[in-house]
N, C-alpha and C. Protein backbone atom coordinates (compact mmCIF):
# COMPACT_ATOMS: atom_id res chain seq x y z
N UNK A 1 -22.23 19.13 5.68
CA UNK A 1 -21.32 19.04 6.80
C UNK A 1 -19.98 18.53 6.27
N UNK A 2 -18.97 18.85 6.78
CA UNK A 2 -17.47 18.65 6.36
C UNK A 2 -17.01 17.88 7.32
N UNK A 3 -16.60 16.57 6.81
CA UNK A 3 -16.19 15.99 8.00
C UNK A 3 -14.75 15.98 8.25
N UNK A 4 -14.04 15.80 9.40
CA UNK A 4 -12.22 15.95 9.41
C UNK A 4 -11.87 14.94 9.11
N UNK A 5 -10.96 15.27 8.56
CA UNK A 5 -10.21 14.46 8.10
C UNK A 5 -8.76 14.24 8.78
N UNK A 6 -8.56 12.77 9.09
CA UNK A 6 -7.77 12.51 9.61
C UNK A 6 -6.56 11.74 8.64
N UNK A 7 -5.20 11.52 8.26
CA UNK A 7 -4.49 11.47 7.79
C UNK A 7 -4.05 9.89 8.52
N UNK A 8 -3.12 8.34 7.63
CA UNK A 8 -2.35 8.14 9.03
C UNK A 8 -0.79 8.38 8.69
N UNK A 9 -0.50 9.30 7.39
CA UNK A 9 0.88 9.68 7.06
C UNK A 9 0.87 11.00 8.22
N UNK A 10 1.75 11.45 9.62
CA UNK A 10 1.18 12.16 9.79
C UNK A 10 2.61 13.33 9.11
N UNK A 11 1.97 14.84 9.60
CA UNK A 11 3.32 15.81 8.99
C UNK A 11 4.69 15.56 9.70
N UNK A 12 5.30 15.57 8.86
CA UNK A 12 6.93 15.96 9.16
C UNK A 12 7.66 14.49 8.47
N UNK A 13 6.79 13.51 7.88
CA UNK A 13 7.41 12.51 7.97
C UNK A 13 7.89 13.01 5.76
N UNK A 14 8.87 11.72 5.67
CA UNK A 14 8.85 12.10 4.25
C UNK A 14 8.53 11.74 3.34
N UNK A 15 7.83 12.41 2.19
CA UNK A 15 6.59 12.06 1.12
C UNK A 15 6.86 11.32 0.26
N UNK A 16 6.22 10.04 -0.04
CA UNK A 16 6.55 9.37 -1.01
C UNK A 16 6.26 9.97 -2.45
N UNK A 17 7.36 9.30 -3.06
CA UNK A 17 7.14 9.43 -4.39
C UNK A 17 8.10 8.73 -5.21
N UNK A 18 7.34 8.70 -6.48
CA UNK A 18 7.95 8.03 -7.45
C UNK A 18 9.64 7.72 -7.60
N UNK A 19 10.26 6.69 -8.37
CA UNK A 19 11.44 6.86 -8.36
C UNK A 19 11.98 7.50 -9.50
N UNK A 20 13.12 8.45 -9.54
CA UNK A 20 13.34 8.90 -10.44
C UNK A 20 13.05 8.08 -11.85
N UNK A 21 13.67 6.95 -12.07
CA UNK A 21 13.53 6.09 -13.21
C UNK A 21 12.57 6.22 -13.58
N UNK A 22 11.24 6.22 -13.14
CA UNK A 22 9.72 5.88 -13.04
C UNK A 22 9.36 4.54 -13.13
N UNK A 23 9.96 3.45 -12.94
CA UNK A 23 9.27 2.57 -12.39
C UNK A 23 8.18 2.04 -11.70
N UNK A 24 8.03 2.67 -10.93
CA UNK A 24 7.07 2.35 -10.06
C UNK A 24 5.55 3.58 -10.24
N UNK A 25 5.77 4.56 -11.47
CA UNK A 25 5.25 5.75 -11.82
C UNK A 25 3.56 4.84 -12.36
N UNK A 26 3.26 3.90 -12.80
CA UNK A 26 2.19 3.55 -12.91
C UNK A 26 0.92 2.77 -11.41
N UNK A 27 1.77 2.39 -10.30
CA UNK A 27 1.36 2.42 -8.97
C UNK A 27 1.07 3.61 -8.84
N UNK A 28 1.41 4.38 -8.62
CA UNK A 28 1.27 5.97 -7.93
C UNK A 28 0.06 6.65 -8.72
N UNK A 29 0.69 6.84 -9.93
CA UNK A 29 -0.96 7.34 -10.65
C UNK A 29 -2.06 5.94 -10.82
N UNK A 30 -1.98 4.95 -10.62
CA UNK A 30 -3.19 4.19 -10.08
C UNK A 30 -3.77 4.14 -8.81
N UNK A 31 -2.89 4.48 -7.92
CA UNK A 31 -3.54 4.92 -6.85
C UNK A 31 -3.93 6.54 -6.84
N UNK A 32 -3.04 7.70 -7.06
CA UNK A 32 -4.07 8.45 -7.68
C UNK A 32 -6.25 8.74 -8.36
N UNK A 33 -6.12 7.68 -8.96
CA UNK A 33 -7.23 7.40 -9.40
C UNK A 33 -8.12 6.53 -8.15
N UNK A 34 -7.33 6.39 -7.31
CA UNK A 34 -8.44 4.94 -6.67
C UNK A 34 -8.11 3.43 -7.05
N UNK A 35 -7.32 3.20 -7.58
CA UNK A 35 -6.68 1.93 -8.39
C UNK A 35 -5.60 1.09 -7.83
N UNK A 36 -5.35 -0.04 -7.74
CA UNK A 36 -4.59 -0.67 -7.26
C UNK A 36 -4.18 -1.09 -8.38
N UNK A 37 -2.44 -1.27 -8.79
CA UNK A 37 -2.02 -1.49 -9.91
C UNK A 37 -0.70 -2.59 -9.36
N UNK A 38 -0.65 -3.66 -9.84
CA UNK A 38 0.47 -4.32 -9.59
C UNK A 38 1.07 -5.33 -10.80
N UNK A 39 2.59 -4.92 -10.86
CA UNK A 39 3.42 -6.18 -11.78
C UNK A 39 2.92 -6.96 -12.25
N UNK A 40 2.85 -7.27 -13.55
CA UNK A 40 2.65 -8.63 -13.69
C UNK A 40 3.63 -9.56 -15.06
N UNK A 41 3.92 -10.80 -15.32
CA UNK A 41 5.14 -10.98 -16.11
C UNK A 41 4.14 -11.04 -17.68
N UNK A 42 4.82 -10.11 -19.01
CA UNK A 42 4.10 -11.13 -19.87
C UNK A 42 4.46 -11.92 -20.77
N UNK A 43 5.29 -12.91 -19.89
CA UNK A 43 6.26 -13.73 -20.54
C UNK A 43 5.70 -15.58 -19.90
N UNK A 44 6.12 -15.07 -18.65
CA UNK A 44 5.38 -16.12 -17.40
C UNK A 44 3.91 -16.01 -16.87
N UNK A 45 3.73 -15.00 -17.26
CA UNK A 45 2.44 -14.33 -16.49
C UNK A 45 2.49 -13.93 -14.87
N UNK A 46 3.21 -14.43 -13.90
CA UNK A 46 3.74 -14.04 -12.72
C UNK A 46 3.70 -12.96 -11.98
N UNK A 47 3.18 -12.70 -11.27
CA UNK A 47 2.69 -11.47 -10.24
C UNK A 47 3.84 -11.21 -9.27
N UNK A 48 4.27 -10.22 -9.38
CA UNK A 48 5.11 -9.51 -8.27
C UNK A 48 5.24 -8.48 -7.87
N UNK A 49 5.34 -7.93 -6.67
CA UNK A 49 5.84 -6.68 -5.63
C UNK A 49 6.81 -7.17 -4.75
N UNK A 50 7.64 -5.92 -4.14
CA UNK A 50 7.38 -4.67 -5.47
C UNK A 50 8.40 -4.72 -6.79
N UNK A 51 7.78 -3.21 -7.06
CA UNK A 51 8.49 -2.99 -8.93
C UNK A 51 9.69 -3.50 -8.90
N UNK A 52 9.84 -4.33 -10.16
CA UNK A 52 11.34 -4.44 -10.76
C UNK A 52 11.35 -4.66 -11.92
N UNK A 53 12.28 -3.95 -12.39
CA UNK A 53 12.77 -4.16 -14.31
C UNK A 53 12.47 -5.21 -14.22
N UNK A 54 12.84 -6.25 -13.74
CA UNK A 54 13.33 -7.51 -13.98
C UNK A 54 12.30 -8.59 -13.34
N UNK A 55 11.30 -10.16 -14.43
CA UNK A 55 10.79 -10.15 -13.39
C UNK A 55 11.41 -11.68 -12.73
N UNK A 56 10.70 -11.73 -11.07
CA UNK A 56 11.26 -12.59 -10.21
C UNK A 56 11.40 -14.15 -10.48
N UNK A 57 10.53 -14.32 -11.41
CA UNK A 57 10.16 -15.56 -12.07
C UNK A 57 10.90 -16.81 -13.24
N UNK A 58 11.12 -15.71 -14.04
CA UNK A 58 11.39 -16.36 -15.09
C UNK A 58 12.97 -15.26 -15.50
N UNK A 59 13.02 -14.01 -15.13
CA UNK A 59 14.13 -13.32 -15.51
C UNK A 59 14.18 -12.30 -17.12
N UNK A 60 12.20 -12.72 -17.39
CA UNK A 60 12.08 -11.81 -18.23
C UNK A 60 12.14 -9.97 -18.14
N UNK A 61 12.47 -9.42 -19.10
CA UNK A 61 12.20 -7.59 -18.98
C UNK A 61 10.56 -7.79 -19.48
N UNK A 62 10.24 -8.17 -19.81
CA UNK A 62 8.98 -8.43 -20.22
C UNK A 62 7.49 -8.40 -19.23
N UNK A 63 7.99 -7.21 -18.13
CA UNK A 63 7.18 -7.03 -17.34
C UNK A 63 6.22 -5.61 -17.44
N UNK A 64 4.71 -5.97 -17.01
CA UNK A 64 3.81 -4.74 -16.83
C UNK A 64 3.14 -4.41 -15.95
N UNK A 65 2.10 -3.80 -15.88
CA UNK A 65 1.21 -3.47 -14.90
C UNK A 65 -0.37 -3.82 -15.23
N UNK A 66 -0.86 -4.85 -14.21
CA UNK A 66 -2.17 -4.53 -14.62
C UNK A 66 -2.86 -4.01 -13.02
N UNK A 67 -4.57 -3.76 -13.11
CA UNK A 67 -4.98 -3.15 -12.30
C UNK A 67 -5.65 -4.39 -11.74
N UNK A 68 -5.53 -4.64 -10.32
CA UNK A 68 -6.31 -5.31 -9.77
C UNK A 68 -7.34 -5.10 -8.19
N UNK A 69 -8.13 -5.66 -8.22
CA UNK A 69 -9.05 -5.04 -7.10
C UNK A 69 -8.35 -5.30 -5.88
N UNK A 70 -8.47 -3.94 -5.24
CA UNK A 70 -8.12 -4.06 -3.98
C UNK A 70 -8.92 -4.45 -2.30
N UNK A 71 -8.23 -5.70 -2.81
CA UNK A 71 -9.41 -6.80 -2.17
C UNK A 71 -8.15 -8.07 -1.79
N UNK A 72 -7.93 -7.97 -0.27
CA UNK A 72 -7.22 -9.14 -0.22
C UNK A 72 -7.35 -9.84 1.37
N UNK A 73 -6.25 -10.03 2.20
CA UNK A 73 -6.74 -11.11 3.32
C UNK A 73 -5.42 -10.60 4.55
N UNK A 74 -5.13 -10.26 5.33
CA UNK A 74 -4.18 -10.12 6.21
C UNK A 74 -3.70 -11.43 6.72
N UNK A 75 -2.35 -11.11 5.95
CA UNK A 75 -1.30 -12.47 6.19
C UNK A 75 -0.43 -12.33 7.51
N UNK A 76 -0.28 -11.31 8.09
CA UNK A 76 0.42 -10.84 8.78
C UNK A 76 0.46 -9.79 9.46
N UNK A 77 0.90 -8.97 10.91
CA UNK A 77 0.31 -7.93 11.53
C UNK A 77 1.58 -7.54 12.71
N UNK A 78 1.51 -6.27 12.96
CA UNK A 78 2.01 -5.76 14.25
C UNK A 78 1.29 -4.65 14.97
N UNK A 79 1.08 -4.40 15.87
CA UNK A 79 0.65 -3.16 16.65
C UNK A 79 2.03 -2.62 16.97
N UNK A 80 2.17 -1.06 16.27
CA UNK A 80 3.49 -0.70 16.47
C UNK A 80 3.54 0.17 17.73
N UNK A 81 4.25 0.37 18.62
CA UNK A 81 4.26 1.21 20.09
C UNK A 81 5.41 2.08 19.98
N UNK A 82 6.35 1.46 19.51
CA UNK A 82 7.39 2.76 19.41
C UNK A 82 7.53 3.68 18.29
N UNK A 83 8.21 4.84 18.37
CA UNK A 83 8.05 5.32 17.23
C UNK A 83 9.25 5.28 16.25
N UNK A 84 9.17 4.98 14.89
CA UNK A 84 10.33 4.82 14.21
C UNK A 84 11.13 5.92 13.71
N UNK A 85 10.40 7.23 13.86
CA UNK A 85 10.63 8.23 13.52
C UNK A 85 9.96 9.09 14.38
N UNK A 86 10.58 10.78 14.24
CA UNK A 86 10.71 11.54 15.65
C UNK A 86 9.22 12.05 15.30
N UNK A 87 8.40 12.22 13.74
CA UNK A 87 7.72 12.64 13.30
C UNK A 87 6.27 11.41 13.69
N UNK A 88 6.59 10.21 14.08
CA UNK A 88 6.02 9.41 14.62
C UNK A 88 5.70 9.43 16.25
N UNK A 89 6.01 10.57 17.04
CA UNK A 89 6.06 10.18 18.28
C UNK A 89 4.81 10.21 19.19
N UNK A 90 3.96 10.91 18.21
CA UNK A 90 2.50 10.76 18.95
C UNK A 90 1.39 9.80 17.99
N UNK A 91 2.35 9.30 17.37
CA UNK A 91 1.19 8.85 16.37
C UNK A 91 0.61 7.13 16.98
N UNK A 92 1.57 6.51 18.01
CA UNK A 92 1.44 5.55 18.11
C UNK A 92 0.09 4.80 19.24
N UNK A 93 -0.67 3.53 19.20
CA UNK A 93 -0.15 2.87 18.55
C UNK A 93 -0.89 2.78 17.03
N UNK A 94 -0.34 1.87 16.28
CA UNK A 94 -0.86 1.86 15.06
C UNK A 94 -0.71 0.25 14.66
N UNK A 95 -1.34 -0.09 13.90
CA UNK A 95 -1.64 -1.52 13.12
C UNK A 95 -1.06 -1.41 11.37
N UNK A 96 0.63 -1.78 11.60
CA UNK A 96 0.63 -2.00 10.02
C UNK A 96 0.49 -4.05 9.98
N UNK A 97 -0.20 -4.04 8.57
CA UNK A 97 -0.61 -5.29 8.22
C UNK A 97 0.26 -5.62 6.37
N UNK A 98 0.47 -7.05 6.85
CA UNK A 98 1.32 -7.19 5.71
C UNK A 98 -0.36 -8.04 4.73
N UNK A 99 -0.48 -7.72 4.11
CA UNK A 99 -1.75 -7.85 3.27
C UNK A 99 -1.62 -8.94 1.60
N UNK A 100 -2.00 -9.90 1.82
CA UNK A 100 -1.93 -11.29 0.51
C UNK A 100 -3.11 -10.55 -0.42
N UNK A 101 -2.80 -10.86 -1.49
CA UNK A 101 -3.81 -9.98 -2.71
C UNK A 101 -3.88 -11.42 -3.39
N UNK A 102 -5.29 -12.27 -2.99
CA UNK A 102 -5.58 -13.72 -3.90
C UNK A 102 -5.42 -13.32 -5.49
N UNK A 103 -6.23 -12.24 -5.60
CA UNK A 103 -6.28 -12.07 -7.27
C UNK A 103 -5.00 -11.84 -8.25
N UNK A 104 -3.88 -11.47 -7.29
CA UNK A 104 -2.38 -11.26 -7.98
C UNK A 104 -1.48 -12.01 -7.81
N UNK A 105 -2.14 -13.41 -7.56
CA UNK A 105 -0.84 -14.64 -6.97
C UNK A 105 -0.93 -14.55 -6.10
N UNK A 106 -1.39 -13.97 -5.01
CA UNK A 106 -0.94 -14.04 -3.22
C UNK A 106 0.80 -12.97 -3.02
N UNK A 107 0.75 -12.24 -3.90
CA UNK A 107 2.35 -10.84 -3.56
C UNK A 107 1.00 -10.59 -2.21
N UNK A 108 1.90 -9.82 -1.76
CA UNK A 108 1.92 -9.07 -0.54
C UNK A 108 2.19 -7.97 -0.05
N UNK A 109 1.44 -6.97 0.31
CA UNK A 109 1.79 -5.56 0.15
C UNK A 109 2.16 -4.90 1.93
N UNK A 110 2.78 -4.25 1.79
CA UNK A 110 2.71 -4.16 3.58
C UNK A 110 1.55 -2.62 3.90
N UNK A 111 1.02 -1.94 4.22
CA UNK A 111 0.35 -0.72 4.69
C UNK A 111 -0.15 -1.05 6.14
N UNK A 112 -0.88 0.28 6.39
CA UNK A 112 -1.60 0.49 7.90
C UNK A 112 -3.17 -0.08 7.44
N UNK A 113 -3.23 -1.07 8.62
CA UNK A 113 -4.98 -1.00 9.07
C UNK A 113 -4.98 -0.04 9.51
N UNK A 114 -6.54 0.82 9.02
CA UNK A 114 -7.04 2.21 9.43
C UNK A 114 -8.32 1.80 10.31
N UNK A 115 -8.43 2.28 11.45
CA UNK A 115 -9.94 2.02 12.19
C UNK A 115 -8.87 2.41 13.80
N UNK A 116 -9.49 1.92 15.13
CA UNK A 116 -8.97 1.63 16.15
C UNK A 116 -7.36 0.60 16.22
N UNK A 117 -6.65 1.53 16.68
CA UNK A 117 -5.29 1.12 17.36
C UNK A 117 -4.96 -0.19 17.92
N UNK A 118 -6.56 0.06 18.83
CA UNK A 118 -6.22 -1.21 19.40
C UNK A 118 -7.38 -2.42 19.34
N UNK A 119 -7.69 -2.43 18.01
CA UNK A 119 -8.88 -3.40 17.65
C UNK A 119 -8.27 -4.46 17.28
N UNK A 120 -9.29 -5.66 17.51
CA UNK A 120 -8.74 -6.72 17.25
C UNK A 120 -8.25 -7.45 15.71
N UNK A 121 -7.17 -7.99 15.47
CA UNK A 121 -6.97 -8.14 14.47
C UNK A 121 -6.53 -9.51 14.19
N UNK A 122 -7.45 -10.49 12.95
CA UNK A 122 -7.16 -11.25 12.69
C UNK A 122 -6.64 -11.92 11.39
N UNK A 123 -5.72 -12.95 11.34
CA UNK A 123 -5.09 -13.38 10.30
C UNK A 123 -6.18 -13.88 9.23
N UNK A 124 -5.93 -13.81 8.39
CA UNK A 124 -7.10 -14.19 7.38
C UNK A 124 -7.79 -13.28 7.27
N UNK A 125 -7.93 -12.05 8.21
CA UNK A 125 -9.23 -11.29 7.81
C UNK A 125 -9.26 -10.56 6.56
N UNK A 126 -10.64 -10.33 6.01
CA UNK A 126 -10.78 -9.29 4.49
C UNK A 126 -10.54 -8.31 4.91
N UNK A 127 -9.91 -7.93 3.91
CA UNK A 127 -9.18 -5.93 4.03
C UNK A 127 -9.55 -5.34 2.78
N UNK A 128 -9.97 -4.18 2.57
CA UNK A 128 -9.90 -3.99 0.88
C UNK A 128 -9.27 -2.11 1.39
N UNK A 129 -8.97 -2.28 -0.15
CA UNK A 129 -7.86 -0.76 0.25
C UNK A 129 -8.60 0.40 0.20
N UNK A 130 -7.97 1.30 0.60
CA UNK A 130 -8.31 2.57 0.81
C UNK A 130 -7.07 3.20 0.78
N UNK A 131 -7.84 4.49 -0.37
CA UNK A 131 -6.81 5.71 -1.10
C UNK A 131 -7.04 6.54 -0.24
N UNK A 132 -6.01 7.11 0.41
CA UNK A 132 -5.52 8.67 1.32
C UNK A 132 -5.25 9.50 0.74
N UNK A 133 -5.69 10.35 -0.15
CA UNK A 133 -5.31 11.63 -0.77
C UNK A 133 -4.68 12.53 -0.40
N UNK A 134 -3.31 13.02 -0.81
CA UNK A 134 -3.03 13.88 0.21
C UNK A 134 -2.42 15.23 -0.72
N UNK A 135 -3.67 15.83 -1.17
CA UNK A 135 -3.33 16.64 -2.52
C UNK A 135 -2.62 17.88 -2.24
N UNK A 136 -2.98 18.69 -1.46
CA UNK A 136 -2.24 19.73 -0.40
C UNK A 136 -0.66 19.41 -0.53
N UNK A 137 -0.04 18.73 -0.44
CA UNK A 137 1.35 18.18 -0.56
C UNK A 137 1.88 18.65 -1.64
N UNK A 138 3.02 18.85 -1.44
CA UNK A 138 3.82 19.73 -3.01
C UNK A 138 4.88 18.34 -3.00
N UNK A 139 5.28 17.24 -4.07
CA UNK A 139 4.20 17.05 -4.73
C UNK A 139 2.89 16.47 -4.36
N UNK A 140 1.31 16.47 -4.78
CA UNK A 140 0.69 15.72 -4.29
C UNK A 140 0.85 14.40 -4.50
N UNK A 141 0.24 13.16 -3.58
CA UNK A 141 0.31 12.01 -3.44
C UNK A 141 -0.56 11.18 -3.00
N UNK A 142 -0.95 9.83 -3.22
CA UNK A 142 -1.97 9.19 -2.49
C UNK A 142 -1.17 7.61 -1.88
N UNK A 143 -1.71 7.49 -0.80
CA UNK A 143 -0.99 6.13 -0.10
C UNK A 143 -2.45 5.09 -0.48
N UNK A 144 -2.02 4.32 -0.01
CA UNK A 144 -2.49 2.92 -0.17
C UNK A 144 -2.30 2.29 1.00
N UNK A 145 -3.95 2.32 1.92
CA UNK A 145 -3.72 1.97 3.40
C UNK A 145 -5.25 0.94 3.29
N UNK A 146 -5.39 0.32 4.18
CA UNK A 146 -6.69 -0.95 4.59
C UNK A 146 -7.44 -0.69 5.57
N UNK A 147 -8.46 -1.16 5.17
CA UNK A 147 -9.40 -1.28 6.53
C UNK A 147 -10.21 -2.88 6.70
N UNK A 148 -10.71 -3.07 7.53
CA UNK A 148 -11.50 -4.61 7.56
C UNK A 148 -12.90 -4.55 6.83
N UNK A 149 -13.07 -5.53 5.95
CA UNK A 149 -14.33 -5.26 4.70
C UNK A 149 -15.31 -6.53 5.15
């Protein structure tokens, strides 16, 4: 049985991707894979999002990527009702959650809780991520969205 698949990037909106520089090109193909990949200093050791040459800490270039589990705690939340975009106008409502990652310092990633619109949502709760594939896409791409674990 094939089950549908539901998206929460929906069409018309515009596709992420890498930045020219490639900076941020080792996130993207870690999520690709299923992987959560985030900054880290190896000078200070210091965890940060998002990407920058530069890191926030200490002011070293001496920054990389490692992979860490995507496994963290909802620090923060909105149920969104309006739409921010015209490509958003039926999509609402929706739950983006600003999400603390213990294992990377506590950075903070923002994405959508995926489940019910209008379920209850609490601070502290476990979230662990979930890859959206969205290979069909010229280029293809994968987001990095949550659900409650």
């Amino acid at each position: 049985m094939t089950a549908e698949r539901t998206f929460a990037l929906p069409e018309g909106l515009p596709r992420p991707v890498p930045e020219p520089d490639g900076l941020s090109n080792p996130y993207w193909e870690g999520a690709n894979r299923g992987e959560l990949w985030i900054q880290r200093c190896g000078s200070c050791r210091a965890w940060q999002w998002g990407p920058e040459w530069i890191c926030h800490e200490c002011l070293s270039f001496d920054v990389d990527w490692e992979r860490v589990e995507g496994r963290g705690r909802i620090y923060s939340w909105e149920r969104v009702w309006h739409p921010v975009h015209p490509a958003l106008k039926d999509a609402g409502p929706y739950v983006a959650v600003l999400v603390e990652l213990p294992e990377a310092g506590n950075v903070r990633m923002i994405g959508n809780l995926l489940g019910d619109p209008r379920q209850e949502v609490r601070i502290g709760a476990p979230v662990e991520a979930v890859f959206e594939r969205h290979d069909d896409a010229k280029p293809p791409y994968t987001l990095v969205q949550w659900r409650t674990s």
